[in-house]
PDB file of N, CA and C in Angstrom:
ATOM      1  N   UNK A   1     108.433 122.309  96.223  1.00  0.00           N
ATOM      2  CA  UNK A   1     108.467 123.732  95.943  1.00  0.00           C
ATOM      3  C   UNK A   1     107.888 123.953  94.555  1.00  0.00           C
ATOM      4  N   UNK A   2     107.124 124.609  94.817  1.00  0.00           N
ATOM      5  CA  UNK A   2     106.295 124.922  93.332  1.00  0.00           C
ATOM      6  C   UNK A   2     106.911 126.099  91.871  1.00  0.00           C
ATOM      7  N   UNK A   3     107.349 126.982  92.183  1.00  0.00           N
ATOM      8  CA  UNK A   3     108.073 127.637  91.680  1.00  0.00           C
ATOM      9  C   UNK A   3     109.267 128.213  92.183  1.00  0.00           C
ATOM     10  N   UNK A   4     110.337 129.090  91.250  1.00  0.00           N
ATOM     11  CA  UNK A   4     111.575 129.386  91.791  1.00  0.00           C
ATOM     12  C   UNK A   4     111.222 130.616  92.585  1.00  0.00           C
ATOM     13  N   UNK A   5     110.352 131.692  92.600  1.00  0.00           N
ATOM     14  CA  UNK A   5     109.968 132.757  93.207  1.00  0.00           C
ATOM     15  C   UNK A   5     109.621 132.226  94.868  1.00  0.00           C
ATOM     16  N   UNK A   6     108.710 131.120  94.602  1.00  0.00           N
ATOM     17  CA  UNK A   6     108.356 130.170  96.321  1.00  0.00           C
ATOM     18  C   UNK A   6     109.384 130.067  96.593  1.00  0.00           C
ATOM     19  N   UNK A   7     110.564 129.215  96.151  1.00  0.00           N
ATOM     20  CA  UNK A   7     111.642 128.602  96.444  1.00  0.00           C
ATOM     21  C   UNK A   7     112.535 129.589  96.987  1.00  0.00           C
ATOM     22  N   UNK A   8     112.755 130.900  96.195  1.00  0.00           N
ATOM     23  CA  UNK A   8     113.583 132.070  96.684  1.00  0.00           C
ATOM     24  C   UNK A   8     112.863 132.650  97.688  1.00  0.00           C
ATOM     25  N   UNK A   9     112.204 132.700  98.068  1.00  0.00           N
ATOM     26  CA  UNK A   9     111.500 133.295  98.965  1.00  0.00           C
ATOM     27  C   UNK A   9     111.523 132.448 100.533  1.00  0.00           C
ATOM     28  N   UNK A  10     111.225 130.891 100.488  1.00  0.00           N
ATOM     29  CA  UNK A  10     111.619 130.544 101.546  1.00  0.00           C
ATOM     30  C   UNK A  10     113.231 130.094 101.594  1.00  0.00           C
ATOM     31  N   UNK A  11     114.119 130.126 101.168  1.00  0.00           N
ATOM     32  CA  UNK A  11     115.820 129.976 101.368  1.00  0.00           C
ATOM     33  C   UNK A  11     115.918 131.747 101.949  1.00  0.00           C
ATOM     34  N   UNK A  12     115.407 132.575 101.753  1.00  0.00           N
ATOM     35  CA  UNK A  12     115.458 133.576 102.524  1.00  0.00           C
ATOM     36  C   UNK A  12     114.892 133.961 103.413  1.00  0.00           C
ATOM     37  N   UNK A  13     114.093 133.221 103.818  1.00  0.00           N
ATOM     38  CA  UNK A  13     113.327 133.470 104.733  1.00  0.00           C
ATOM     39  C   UNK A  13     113.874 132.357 106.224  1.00  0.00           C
ATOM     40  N   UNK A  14     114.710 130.753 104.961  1.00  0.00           N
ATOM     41  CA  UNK A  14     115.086 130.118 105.998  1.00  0.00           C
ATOM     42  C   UNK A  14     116.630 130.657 106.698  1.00  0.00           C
ATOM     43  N   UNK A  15     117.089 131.855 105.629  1.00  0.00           N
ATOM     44  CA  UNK A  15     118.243 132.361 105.978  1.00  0.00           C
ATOM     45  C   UNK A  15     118.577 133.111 107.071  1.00  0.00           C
ATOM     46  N   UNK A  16     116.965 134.030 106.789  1.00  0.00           N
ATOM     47  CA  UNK A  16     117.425 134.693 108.032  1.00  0.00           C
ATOM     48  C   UNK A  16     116.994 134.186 109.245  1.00  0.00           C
ATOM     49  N   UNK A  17     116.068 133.170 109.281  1.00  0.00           N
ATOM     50  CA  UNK A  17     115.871 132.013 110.898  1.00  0.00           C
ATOM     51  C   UNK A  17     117.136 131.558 111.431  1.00  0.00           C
ATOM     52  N   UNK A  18     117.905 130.915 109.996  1.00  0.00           N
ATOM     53  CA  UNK A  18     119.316 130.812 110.712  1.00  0.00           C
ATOM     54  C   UNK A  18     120.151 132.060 111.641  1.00  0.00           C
ATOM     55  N   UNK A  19     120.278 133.416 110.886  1.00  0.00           N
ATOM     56  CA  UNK A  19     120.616 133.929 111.340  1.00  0.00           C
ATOM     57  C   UNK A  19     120.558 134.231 112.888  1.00  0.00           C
ATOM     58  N   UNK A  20     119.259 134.716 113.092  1.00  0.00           N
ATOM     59  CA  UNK A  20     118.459 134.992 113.751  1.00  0.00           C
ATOM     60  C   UNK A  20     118.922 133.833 115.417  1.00  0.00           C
ATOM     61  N   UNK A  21     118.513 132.841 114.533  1.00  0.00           N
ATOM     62  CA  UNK A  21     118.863 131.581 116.250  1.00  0.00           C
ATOM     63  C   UNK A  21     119.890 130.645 116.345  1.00  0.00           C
ATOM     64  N   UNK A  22     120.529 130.822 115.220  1.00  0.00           N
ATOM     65  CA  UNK A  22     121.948 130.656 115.594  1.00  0.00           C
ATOM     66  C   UNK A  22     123.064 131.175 115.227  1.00  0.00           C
ATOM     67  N   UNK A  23     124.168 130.775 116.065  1.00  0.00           N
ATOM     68  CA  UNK A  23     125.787 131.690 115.853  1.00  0.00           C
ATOM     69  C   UNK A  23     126.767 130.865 115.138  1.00  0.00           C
ATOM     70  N   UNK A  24     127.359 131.727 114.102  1.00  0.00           N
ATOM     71  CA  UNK A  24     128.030 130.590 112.982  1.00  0.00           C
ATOM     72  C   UNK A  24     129.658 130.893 113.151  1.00  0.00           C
ATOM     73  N   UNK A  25     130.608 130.008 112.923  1.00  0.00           N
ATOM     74  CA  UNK A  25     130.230 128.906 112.259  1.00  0.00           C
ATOM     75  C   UNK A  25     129.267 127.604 113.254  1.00  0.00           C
ATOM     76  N   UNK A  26     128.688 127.101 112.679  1.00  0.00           N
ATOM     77  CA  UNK A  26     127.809 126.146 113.444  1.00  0.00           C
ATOM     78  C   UNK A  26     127.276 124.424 112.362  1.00  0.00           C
ATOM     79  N   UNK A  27     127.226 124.117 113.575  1.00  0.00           N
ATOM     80  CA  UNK A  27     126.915 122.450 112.831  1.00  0.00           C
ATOM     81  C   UNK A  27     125.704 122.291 112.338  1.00  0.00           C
ATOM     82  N   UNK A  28     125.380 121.925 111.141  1.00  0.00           N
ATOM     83  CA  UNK A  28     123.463 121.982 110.296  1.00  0.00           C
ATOM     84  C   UNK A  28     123.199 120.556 110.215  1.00  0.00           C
ATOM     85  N   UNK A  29     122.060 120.298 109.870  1.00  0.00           N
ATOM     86  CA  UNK A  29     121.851 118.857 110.099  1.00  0.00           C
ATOM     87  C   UNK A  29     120.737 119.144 108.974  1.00  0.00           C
ATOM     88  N   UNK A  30     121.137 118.296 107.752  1.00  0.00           N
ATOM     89  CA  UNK A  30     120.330 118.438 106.442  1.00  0.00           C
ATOM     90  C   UNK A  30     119.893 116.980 106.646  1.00  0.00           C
ATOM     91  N   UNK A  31     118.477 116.813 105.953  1.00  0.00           N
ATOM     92  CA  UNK A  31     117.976 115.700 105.761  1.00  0.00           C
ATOM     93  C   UNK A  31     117.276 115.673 104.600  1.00  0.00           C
ATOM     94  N   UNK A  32     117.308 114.542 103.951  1.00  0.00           N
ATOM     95  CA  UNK A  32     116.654 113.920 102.209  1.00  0.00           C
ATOM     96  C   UNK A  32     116.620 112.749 102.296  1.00  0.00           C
ATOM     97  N   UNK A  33     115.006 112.888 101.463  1.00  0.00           N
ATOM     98  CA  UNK A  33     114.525 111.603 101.066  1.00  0.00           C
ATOM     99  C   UNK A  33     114.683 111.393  99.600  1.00  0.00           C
ATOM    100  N   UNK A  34     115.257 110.045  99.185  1.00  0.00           N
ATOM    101  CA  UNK A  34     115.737 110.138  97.721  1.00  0.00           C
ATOM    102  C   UNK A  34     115.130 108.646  97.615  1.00  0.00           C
ATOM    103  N   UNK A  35     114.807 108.406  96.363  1.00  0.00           N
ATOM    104  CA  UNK A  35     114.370 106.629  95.709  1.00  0.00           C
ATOM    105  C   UNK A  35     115.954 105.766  96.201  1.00  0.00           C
ATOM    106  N   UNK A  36     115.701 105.240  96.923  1.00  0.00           N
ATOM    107  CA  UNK A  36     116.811 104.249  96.399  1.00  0.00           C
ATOM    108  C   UNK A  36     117.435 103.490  95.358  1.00  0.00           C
ATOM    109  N   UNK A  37     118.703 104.553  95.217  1.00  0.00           N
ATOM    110  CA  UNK A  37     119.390 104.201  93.837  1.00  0.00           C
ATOM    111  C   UNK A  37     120.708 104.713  94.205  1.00  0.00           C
ATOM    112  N   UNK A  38     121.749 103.535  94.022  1.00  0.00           N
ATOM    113  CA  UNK A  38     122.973 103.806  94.356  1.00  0.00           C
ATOM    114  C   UNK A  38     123.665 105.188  93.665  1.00  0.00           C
ATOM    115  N   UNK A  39     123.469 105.287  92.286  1.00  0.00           N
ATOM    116  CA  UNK A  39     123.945 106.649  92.081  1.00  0.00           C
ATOM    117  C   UNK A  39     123.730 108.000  92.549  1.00  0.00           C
ATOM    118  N   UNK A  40     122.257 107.981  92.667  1.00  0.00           N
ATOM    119  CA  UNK A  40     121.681 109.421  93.287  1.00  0.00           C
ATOM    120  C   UNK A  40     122.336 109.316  94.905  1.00  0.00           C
ATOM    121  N   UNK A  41     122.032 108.222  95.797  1.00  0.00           N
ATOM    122  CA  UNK A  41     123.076 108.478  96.846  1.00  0.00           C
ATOM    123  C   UNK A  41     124.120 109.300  96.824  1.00  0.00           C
ATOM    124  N   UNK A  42     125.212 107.977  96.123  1.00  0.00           N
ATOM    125  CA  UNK A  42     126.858 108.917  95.814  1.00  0.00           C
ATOM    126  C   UNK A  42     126.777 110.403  95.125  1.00  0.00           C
ATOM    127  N   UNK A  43     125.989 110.746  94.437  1.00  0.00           N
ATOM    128  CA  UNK A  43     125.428 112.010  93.992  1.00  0.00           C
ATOM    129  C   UNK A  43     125.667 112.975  95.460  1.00  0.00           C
ATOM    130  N   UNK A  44     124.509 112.599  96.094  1.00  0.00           N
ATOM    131  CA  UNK A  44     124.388 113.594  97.181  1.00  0.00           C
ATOM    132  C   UNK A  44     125.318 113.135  98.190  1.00  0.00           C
ATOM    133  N   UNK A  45     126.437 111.998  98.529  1.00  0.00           N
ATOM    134  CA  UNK A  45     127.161 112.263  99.214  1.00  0.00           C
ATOM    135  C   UNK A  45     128.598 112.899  98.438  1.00  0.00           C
ATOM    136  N   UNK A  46     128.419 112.687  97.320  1.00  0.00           N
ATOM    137  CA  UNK A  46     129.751 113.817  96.250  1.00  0.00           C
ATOM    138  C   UNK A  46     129.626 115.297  96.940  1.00  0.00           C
ATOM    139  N   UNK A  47     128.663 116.259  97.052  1.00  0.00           N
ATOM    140  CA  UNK A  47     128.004 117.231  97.104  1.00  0.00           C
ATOM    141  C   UNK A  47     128.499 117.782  98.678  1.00  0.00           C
ATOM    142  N   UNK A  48     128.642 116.883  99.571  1.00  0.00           N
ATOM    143  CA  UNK A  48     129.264 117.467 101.086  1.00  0.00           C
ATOM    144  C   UNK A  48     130.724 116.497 100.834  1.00  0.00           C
ATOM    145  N   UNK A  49     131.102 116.070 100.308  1.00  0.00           N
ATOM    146  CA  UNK A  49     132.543 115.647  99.935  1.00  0.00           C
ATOM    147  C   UNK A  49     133.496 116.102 100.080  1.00  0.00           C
ATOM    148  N   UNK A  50     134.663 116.243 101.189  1.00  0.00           N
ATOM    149  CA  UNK A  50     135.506 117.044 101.488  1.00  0.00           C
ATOM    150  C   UNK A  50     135.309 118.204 102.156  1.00  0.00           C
ATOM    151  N   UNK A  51     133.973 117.848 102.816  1.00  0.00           N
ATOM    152  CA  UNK A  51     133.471 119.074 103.980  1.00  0.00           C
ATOM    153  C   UNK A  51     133.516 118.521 105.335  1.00  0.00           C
ATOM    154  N   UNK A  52     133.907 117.303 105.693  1.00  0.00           N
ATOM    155  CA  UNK A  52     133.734 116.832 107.236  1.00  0.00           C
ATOM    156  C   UNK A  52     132.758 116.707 107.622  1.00  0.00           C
ATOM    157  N   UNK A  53     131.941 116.469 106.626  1.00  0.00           N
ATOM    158  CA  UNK A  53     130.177 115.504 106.748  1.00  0.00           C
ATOM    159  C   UNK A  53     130.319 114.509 107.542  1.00  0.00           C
ATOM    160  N   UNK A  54     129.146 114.160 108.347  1.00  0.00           N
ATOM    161  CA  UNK A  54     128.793 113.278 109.089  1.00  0.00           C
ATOM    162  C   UNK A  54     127.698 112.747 107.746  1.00  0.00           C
ATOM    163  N   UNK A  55     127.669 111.433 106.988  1.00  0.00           N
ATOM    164  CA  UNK A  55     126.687 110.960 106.572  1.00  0.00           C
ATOM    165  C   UNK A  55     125.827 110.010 106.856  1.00  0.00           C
ATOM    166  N   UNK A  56     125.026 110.266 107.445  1.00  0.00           N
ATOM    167  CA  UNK A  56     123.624 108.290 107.676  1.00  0.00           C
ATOM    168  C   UNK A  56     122.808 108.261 106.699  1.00  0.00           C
ATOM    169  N   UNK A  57     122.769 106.773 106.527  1.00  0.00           N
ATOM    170  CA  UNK A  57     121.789 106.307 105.234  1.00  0.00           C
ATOM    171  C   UNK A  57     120.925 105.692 106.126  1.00  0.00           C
ATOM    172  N   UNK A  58     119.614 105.730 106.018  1.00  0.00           N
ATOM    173  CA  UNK A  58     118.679 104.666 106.131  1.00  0.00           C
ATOM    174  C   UNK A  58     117.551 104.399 105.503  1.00  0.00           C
ATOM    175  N   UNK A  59     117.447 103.104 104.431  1.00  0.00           N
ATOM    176  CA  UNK A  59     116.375 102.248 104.156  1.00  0.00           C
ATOM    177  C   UNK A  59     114.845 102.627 104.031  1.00  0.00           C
ATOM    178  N   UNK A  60     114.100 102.619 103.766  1.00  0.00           N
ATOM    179  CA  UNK A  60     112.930 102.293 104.262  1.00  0.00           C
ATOM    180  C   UNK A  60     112.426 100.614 104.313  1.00  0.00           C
ATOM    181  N   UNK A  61     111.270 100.724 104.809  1.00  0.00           N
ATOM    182  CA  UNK A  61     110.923  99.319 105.476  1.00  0.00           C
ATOM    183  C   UNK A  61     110.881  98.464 104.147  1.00  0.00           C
ATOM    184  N   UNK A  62     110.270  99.220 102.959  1.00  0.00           N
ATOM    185  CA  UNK A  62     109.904  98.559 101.517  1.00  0.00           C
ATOM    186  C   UNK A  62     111.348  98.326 101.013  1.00  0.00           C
ATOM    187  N   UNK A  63     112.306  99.611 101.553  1.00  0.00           N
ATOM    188  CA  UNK A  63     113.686  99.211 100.242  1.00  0.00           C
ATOM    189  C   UNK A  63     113.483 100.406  99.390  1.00  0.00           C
ATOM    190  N   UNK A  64     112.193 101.396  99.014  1.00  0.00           N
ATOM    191  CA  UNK A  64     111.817 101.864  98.046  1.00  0.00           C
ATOM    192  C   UNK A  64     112.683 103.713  97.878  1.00  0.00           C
ATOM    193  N   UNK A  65     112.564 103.824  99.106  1.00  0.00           N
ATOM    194  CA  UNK A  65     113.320 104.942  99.764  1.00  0.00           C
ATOM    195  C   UNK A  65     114.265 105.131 100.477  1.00  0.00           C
ATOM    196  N   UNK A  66     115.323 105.976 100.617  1.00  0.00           N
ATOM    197  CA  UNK A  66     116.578 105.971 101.557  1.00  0.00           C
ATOM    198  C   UNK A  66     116.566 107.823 102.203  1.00  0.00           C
ATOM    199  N   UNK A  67     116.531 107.169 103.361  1.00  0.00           N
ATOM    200  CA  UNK A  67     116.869 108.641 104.474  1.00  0.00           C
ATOM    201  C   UNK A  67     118.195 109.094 104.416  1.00  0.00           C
ATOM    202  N   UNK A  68     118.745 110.370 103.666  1.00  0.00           N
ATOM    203  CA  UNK A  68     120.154 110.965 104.294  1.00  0.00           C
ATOM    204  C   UNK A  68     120.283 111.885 105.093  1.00  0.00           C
ATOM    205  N   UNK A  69     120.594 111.725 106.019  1.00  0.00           N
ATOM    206  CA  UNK A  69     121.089 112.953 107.422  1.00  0.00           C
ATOM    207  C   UNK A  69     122.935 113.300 107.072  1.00  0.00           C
ATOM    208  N   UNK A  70     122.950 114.611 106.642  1.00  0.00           N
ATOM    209  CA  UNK A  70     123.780 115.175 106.555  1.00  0.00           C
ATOM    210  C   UNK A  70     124.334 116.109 107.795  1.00  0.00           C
ATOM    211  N   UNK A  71     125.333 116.021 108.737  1.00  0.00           N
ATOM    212  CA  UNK A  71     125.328 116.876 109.588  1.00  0.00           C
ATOM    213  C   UNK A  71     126.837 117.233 109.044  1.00  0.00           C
ATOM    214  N   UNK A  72     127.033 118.553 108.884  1.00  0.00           N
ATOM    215  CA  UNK A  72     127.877 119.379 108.975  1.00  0.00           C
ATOM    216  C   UNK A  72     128.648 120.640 109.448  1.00  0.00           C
ATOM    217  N   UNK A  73     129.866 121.315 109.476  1.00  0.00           N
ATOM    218  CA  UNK A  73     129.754 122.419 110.288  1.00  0.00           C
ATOM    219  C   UNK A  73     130.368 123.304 109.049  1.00  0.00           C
ATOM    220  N   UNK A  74     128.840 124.569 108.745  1.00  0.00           N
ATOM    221  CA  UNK A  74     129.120 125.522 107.748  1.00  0.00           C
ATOM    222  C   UNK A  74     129.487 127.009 108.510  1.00  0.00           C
ATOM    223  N   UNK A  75     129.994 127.726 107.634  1.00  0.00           N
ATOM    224  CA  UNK A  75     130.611 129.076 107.992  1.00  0.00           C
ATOM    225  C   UNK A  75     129.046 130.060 108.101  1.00  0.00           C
ATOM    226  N   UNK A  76     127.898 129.974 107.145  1.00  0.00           N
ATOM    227  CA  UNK A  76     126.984 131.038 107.649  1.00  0.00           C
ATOM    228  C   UNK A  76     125.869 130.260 107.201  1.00  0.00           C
ATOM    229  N   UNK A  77     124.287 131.298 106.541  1.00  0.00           N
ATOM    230  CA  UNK A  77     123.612 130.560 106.624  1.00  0.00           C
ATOM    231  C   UNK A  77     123.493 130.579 104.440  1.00  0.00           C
ATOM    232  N   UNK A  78     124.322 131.103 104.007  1.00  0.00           N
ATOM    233  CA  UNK A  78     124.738 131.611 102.951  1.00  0.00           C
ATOM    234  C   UNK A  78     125.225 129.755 102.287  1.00  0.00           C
ATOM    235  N   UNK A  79     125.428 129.494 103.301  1.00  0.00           N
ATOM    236  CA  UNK A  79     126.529 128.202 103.081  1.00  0.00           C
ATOM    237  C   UNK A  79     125.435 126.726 102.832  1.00  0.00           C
ATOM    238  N   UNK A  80     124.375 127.090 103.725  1.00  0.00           N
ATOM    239  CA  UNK A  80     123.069 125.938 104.036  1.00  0.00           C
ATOM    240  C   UNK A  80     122.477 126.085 102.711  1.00  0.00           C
ATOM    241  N   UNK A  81     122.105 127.576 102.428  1.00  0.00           N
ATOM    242  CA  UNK A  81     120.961 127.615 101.361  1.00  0.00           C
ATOM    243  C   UNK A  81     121.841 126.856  99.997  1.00  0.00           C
ATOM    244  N   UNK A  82     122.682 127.401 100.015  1.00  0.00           N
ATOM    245  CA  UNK A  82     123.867 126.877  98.285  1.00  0.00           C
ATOM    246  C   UNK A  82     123.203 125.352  98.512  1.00  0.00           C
ATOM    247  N   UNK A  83     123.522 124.710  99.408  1.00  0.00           N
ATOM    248  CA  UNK A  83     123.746 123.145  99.304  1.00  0.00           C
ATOM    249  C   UNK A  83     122.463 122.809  99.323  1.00  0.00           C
ATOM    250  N   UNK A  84     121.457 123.503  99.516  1.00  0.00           N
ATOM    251  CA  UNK A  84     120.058 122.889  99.201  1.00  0.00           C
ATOM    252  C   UNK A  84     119.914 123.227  97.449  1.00  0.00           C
ATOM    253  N   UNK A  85     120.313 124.516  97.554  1.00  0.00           N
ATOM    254  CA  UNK A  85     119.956 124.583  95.635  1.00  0.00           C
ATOM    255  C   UNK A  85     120.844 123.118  95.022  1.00  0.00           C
ATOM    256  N   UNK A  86     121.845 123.269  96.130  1.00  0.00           N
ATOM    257  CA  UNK A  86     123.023 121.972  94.898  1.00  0.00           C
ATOM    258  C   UNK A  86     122.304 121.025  94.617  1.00  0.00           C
ATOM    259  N   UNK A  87     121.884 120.410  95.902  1.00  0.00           N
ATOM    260  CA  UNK A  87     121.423 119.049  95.619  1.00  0.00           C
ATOM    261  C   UNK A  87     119.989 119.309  95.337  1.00  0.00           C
ATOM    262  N   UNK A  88     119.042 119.754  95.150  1.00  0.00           N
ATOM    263  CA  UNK A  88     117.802 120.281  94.494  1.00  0.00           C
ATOM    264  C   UNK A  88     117.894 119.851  92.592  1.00  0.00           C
ATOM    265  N   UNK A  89     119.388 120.689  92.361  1.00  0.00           N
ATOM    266  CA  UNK A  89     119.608 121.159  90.925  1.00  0.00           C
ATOM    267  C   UNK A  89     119.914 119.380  90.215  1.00  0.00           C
ATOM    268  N   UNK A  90     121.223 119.028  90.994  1.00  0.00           N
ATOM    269  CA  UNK A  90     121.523 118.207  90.711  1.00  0.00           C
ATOM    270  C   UNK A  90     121.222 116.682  91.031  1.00  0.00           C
ATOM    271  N   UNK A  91     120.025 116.393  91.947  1.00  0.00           N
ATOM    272  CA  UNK A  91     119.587 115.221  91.966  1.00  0.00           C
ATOM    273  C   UNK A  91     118.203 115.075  91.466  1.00  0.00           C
ATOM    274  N   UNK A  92     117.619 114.520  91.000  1.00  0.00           N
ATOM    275  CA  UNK A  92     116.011 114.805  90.669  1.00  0.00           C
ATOM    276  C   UNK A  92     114.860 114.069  91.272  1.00  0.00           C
ATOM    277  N   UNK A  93     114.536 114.054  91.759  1.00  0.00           N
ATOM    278  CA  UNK A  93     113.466 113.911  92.679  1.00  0.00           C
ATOM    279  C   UNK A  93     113.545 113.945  94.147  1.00  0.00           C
ATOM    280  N   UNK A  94     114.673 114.120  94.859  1.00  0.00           N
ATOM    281  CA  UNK A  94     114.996 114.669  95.789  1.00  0.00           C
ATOM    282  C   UNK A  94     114.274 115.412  97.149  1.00  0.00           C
ATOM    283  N   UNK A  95     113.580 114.822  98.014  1.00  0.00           N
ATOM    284  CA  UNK A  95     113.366 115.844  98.921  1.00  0.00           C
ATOM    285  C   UNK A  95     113.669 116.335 100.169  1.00  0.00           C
ATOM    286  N   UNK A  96     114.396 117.720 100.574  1.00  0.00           N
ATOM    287  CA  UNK A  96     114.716 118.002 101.146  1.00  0.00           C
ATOM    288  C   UNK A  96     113.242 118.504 102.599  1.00  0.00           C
ATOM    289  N   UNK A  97     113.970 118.077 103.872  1.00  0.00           N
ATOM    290  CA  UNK A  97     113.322 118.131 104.984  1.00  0.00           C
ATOM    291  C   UNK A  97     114.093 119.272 105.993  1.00  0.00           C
TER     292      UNK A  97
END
Protein backbone atom coordinates (compact mmCIF):
# COMPACT_ATOMS: atom_id res chain seq x y z
CA UNK A 1 0.00 0.00 0.00
CA UNK A 2 1.50 3.09 -1.07
CA UNK A 3 -0.03 5.72 0.94
CA UNK A 4 -2.54 6.08 3.92
CA UNK A 5 -5.26 7.82 1.56
CA UNK A 6 -4.77 4.25 -0.89
CA UNK A 7 -4.86 2.34 2.22
CA UNK A 8 -8.14 4.16 3.55
CA UNK A 9 -9.70 3.92 0.62
CA UNK A 10 -9.36 0.21 -0.02
CA UNK A 11 -10.29 -0.99 3.94
CA UNK A 12 -13.44 0.81 2.80
CA UNK A 13 -13.99 -0.31 -0.02
CA UNK A 14 -12.98 -3.89 1.42
CA UNK A 15 -15.65 -3.01 4.09
CA UNK A 16 -18.29 -2.61 2.30
CA UNK A 17 -17.60 -6.09 0.01
CA UNK A 18 -17.82 -7.56 3.34
CA UNK A 19 -20.87 -6.11 3.97
CA UNK A 20 -22.36 -6.54 0.94
CA UNK A 21 -21.61 -10.71 0.66
CA UNK A 22 -21.61 -11.59 3.83
CA UNK A 23 -23.82 -11.90 7.13
CA UNK A 24 -22.05 -11.20 10.42
CA UNK A 25 -21.16 -12.36 12.88
CA UNK A 26 -19.10 -14.55 10.48
CA UNK A 27 -15.78 -16.51 10.27
CA UNK A 28 -12.71 -14.34 8.17
CA UNK A 29 -9.81 -16.02 7.09
CA UNK A 30 -6.75 -13.48 7.19
CA UNK A 31 -3.57 -14.40 5.59
CA UNK A 32 0.32 -12.92 5.96
CA UNK A 33 3.40 -13.28 4.70
CA UNK A 34 6.08 -12.28 7.28
CA UNK A 35 10.28 -13.05 7.18
CA UNK A 36 10.71 -15.71 9.37
CA UNK A 37 11.43 -14.57 12.74
CA UNK A 38 10.16 -15.99 15.85
CA UNK A 39 9.20 -12.67 17.35
CA UNK A 40 7.27 -11.06 14.54
CA UNK A 41 5.28 -14.46 14.49
CA UNK A 42 4.30 -14.29 18.31
CA UNK A 43 3.70 -10.57 17.42
CA UNK A 44 0.98 -11.42 15.05
CA UNK A 45 -0.27 -14.35 16.91
CA UNK A 46 -0.45 -11.81 20.29
CA UNK A 47 -2.80 -9.64 18.02
CA UNK A 48 -5.84 -12.47 17.57
CA UNK A 49 -4.97 -13.68 21.20
CA UNK A 50 -7.94 -14.42 23.15
CA UNK A 51 -10.21 -14.26 20.10
CA UNK A 52 -10.70 -18.10 19.27
CA UNK A 53 -8.23 -17.91 16.35
CA UNK A 54 -7.61 -20.75 14.38
CA UNK A 55 -3.69 -20.18 13.69
CA UNK A 56 -1.42 -22.11 10.72
CA UNK A 57 2.12 -21.42 10.21
CA UNK A 58 3.81 -22.49 7.18
CA UNK A 59 7.53 -22.31 6.10
CA UNK A 60 8.62 -21.59 2.91
CA UNK A 61 10.68 -24.04 0.89
CA UNK A 62 13.99 -21.64 1.60
CA UNK A 63 13.01 -21.15 5.50
CA UNK A 64 13.11 -17.39 4.40
CA UNK A 65 9.36 -16.76 4.78
CA UNK A 66 6.40 -17.99 6.94
CA UNK A 67 2.62 -18.19 5.79
CA UNK A 68 -0.06 -17.17 8.63
CA UNK A 69 -3.71 -18.13 8.04
CA UNK A 70 -5.68 -16.59 10.62
CA UNK A 71 -9.28 -17.82 10.66
CA UNK A 72 -11.56 -16.23 12.98
CA UNK A 73 -15.18 -15.42 13.87
CA UNK A 74 -15.61 -11.39 13.99
CA UNK A 75 -18.80 -9.41 14.90
CA UNK A 76 -18.74 -7.01 11.54
CA UNK A 77 -16.61 -5.90 8.91
CA UNK A 78 -15.49 -2.90 11.29
CA UNK A 79 -13.76 -5.76 13.21
CA UNK A 80 -11.55 -7.22 9.90
CA UNK A 81 -10.38 -3.76 8.87
CA UNK A 82 -8.97 -2.82 12.82
CA UNK A 83 -6.89 -6.08 12.67
CA UNK A 84 -5.38 -5.37 9.37
CA UNK A 85 -4.36 -1.74 10.52
CA UNK A 86 -3.11 -3.73 13.88
CA UNK A 87 -0.92 -5.90 12.42
CA UNK A 88 0.14 -3.47 9.44
CA UNK A 89 1.08 -0.82 12.41
CA UNK A 90 2.65 -3.15 14.54
CA UNK A 91 4.67 -5.66 12.57
CA UNK A 92 6.99 -4.27 9.86
CA UNK A 93 7.27 -5.71 6.83
CA UNK A 94 4.30 -7.64 6.92
CA UNK A 95 2.10 -8.61 4.07
CA UNK A 96 -1.26 -8.92 4.21
CA UNK A 97 -3.23 -11.15 1.41
Amino acid sequence: MSTPQNSDEFYEKLKSQLYDTTSWPSDYLYKFIIKSDVKKIAKLEAIFNNMGAVIQTTESKNGKYTSVSVNVLLENPEVVVEKYKEVAEKIEGVISL
